[in-house]
Structure formats: C-alpha cells, structure tokens
Protein backbone atom coordinates (compact mmCIF):
# COMPACT_ATOMS: atom_id res chain seq x y z
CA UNK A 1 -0.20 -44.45 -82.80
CA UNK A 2 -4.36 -44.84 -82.18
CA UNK A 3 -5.06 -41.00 -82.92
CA UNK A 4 -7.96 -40.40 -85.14
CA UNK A 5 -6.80 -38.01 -87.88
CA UNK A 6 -9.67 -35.54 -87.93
CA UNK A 7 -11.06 -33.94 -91.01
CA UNK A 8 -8.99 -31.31 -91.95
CA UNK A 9 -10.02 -28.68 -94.61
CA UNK A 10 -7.25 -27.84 -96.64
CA UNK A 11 -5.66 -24.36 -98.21
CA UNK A 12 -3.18 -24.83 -100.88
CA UNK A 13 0.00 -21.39 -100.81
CA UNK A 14 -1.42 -20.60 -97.54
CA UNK A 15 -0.13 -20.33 -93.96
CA UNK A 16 -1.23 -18.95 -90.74
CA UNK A 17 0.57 -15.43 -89.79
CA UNK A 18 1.70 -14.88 -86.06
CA UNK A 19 2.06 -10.93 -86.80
CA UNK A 20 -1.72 -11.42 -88.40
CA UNK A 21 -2.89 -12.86 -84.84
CA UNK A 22 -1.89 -16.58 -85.27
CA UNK A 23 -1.26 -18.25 -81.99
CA UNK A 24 0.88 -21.30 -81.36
CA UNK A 25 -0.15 -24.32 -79.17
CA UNK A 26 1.22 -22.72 -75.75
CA UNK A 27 -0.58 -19.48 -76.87
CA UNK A 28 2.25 -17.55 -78.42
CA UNK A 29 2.92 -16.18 -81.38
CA UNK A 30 6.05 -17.93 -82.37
CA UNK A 31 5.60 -21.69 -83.53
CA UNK A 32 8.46 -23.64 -83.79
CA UNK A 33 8.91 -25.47 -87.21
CA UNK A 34 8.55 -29.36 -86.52
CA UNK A 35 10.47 -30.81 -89.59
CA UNK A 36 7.72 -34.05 -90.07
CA UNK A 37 5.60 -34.98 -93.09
CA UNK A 38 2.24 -33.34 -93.19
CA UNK A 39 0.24 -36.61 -92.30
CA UNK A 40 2.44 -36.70 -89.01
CA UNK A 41 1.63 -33.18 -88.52
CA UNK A 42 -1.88 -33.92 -88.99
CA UNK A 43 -1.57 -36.54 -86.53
CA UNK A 44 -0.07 -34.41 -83.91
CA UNK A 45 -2.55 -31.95 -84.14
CA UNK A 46 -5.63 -34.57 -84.33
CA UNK A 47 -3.93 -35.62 -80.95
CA UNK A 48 -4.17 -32.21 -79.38
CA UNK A 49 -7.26 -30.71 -78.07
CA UNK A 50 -5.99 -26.82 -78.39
CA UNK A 51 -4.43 -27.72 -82.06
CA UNK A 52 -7.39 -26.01 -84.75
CA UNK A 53 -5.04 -25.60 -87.22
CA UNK A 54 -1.25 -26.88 -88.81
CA UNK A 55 0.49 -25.22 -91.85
CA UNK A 56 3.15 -27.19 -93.77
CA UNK A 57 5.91 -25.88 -95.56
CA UNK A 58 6.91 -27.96 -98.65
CA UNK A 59 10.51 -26.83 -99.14
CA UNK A 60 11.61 -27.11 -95.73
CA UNK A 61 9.46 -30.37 -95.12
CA UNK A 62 7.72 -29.37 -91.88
CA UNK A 63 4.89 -27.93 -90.14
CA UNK A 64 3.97 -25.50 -87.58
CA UNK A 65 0.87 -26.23 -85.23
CA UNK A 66 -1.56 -23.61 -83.99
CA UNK A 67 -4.58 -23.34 -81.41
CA UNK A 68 -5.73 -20.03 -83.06
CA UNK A 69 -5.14 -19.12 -87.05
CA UNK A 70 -8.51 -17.50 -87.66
CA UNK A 71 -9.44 -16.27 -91.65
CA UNK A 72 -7.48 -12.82 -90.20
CA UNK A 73 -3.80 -14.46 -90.00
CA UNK A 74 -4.20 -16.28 -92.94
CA UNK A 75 -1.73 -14.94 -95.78
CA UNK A 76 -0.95 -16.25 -99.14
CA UNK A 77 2.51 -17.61 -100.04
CA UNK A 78 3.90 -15.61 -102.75
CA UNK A 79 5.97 -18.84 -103.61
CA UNK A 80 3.30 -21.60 -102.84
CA UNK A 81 5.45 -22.73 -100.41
CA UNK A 82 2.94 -23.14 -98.05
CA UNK A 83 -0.43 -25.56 -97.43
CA UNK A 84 -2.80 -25.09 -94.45
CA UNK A 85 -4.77 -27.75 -93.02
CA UNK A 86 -7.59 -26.20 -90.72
CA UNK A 87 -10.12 -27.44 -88.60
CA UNK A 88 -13.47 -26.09 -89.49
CA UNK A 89 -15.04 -24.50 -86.15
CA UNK A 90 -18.51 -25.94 -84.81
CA UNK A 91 -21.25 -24.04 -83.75
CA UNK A 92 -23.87 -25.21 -81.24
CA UNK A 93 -27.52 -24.17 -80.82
CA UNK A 94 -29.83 -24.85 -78.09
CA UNK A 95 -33.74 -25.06 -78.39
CA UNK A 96 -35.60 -24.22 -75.51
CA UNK A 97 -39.23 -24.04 -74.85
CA UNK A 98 -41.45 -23.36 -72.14
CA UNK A 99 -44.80 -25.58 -70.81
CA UNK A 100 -47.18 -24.15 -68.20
CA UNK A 101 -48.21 -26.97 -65.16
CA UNK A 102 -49.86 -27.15 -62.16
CA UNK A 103 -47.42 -27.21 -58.61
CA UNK A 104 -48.35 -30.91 -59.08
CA UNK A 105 -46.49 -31.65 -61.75
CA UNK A 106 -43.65 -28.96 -61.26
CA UNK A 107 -41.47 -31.44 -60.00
CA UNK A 108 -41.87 -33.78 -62.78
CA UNK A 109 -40.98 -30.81 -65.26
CA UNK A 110 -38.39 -29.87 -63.19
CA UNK A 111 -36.49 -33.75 -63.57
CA UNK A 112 -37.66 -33.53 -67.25
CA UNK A 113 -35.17 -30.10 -67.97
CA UNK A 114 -32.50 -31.33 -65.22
CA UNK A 115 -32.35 -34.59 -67.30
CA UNK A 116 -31.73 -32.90 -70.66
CA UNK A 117 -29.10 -30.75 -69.43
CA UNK A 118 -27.27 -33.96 -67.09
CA UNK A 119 -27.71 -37.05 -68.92
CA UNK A 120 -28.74 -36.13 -72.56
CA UNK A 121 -31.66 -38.33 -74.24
CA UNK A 122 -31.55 -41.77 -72.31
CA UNK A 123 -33.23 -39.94 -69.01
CA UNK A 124 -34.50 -37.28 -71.27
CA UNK A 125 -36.97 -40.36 -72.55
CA UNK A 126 -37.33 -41.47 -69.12
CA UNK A 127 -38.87 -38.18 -67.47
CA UNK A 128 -41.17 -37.67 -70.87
CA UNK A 129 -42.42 -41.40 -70.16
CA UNK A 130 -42.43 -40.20 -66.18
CA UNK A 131 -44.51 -36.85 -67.01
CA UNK A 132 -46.58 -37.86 -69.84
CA UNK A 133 -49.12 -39.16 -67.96
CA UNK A 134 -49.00 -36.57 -65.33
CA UNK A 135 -49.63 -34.35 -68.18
CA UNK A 136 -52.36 -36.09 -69.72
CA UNK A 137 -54.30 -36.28 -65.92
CA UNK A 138 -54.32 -32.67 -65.88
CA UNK A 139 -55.14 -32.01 -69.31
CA UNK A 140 -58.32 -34.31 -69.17
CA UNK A 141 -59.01 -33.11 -65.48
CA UNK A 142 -62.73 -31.80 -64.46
C-alpha cells in the first residue's frame, strides 16, 4: 500500500489498558478490536500520525490501535495472549548560544538565527558565509 512500516519496539504478554489511561486513535478509551494480522496492524498504525502504539491479540487474531498507551496502561497478560508493538517516543533538544556585535552587524545576526529557525542548515550556511566576514572586520578593527 506505500506506507513505511516504522520501527516498532515490541512487548511480548503485554497490552495497553484503557482503565490504566490507554487512549484509542479518536482519543477514547475504548478501541475497537480490528480482526487483521499484526503486520497489517502495524501498517495501519505506521499510516497514522496519532497511532504510537498497537497491541495484538493472538487468540482472537486482531489488534487494537492507540495514540496514547504510556509505561502506566501497560499490563501483563496473565495468559500471554497479548503482544504490544510501541513506538519509542523522541525527544528533541535545542542548543542555543549567544554572540555580542556591534548595531552594524545586528542585522546580519539577526538573518543568521531567523535562518536556523526557517530554513534549517542550507541558509543557516548562507548567513555564516554572509556574517563571517562582517565578523572578522570588526574583530580586526582599530
């Protein structure tokens, strides 16, 4: 079907718990069972921004898909019924640092940290090639 099946870590006798704090894809706590195969499951969720989690159920052959199933709703089956394939969350960090001009170059230093937060790296390389010498002037200047 073209989705990318994302990399799922997986949980064997475990399944995400609505009365635990488990939230379905529309944000409830009821998930309808969806009587696929897991890699179908998989694939639905892959497909699905809001989908962080799917737990399979290997009698009844089907799945359940979730946009919330943190470590909290997670309960063991008793019968290892149950397998639970999560996404692993991401976490992003931002660097920032801080350069003292001149009112000269405060407009070059102003496109050089409006670049990295617009367009990423390509004009991020441009302003640094734009500023550098600005920077050099004023370090080398009488």
């Amino acid at each position: 079907t073209g989705v990318v099946v994302k990399d799922f870590t997986f949980k064997s006798c475990t399944y995400c718990s609505s009365e635990k704090g488990a939230l379905d894809l529309s944000g409830t706590s009821y998930a309808t069972l969806l009587y696929q195969n897991v890699d179908v499951c998989k694939e639905w969720c892959s497909g699905n921004s809001t989908c962080r989690a799917t737990d399979y159920d290997t009698s009844r052959k089907g799945c359940r898909l979730w946009s919330h199933c943190p470590t909290s709703a997670q309960r063991t089956s008793s019968s290892c019924a149950w397998a639970l394939y999560y996404l692993p969350t991401t976490t992003t960090t931002e660097t920032t640092s801080t350069l003292t001009t001149t009112s000269s170059e405060a407009a070059h230093v102003s496109v050089l940290s409006d670049s990295r937060r617009i367009c990423g790296g390509n004009l991020w390389i441009f302003a640094w090639i734009t500023v550098l010498p600005a920077l050099v002037a004023a370090l080398w200047a009488p």
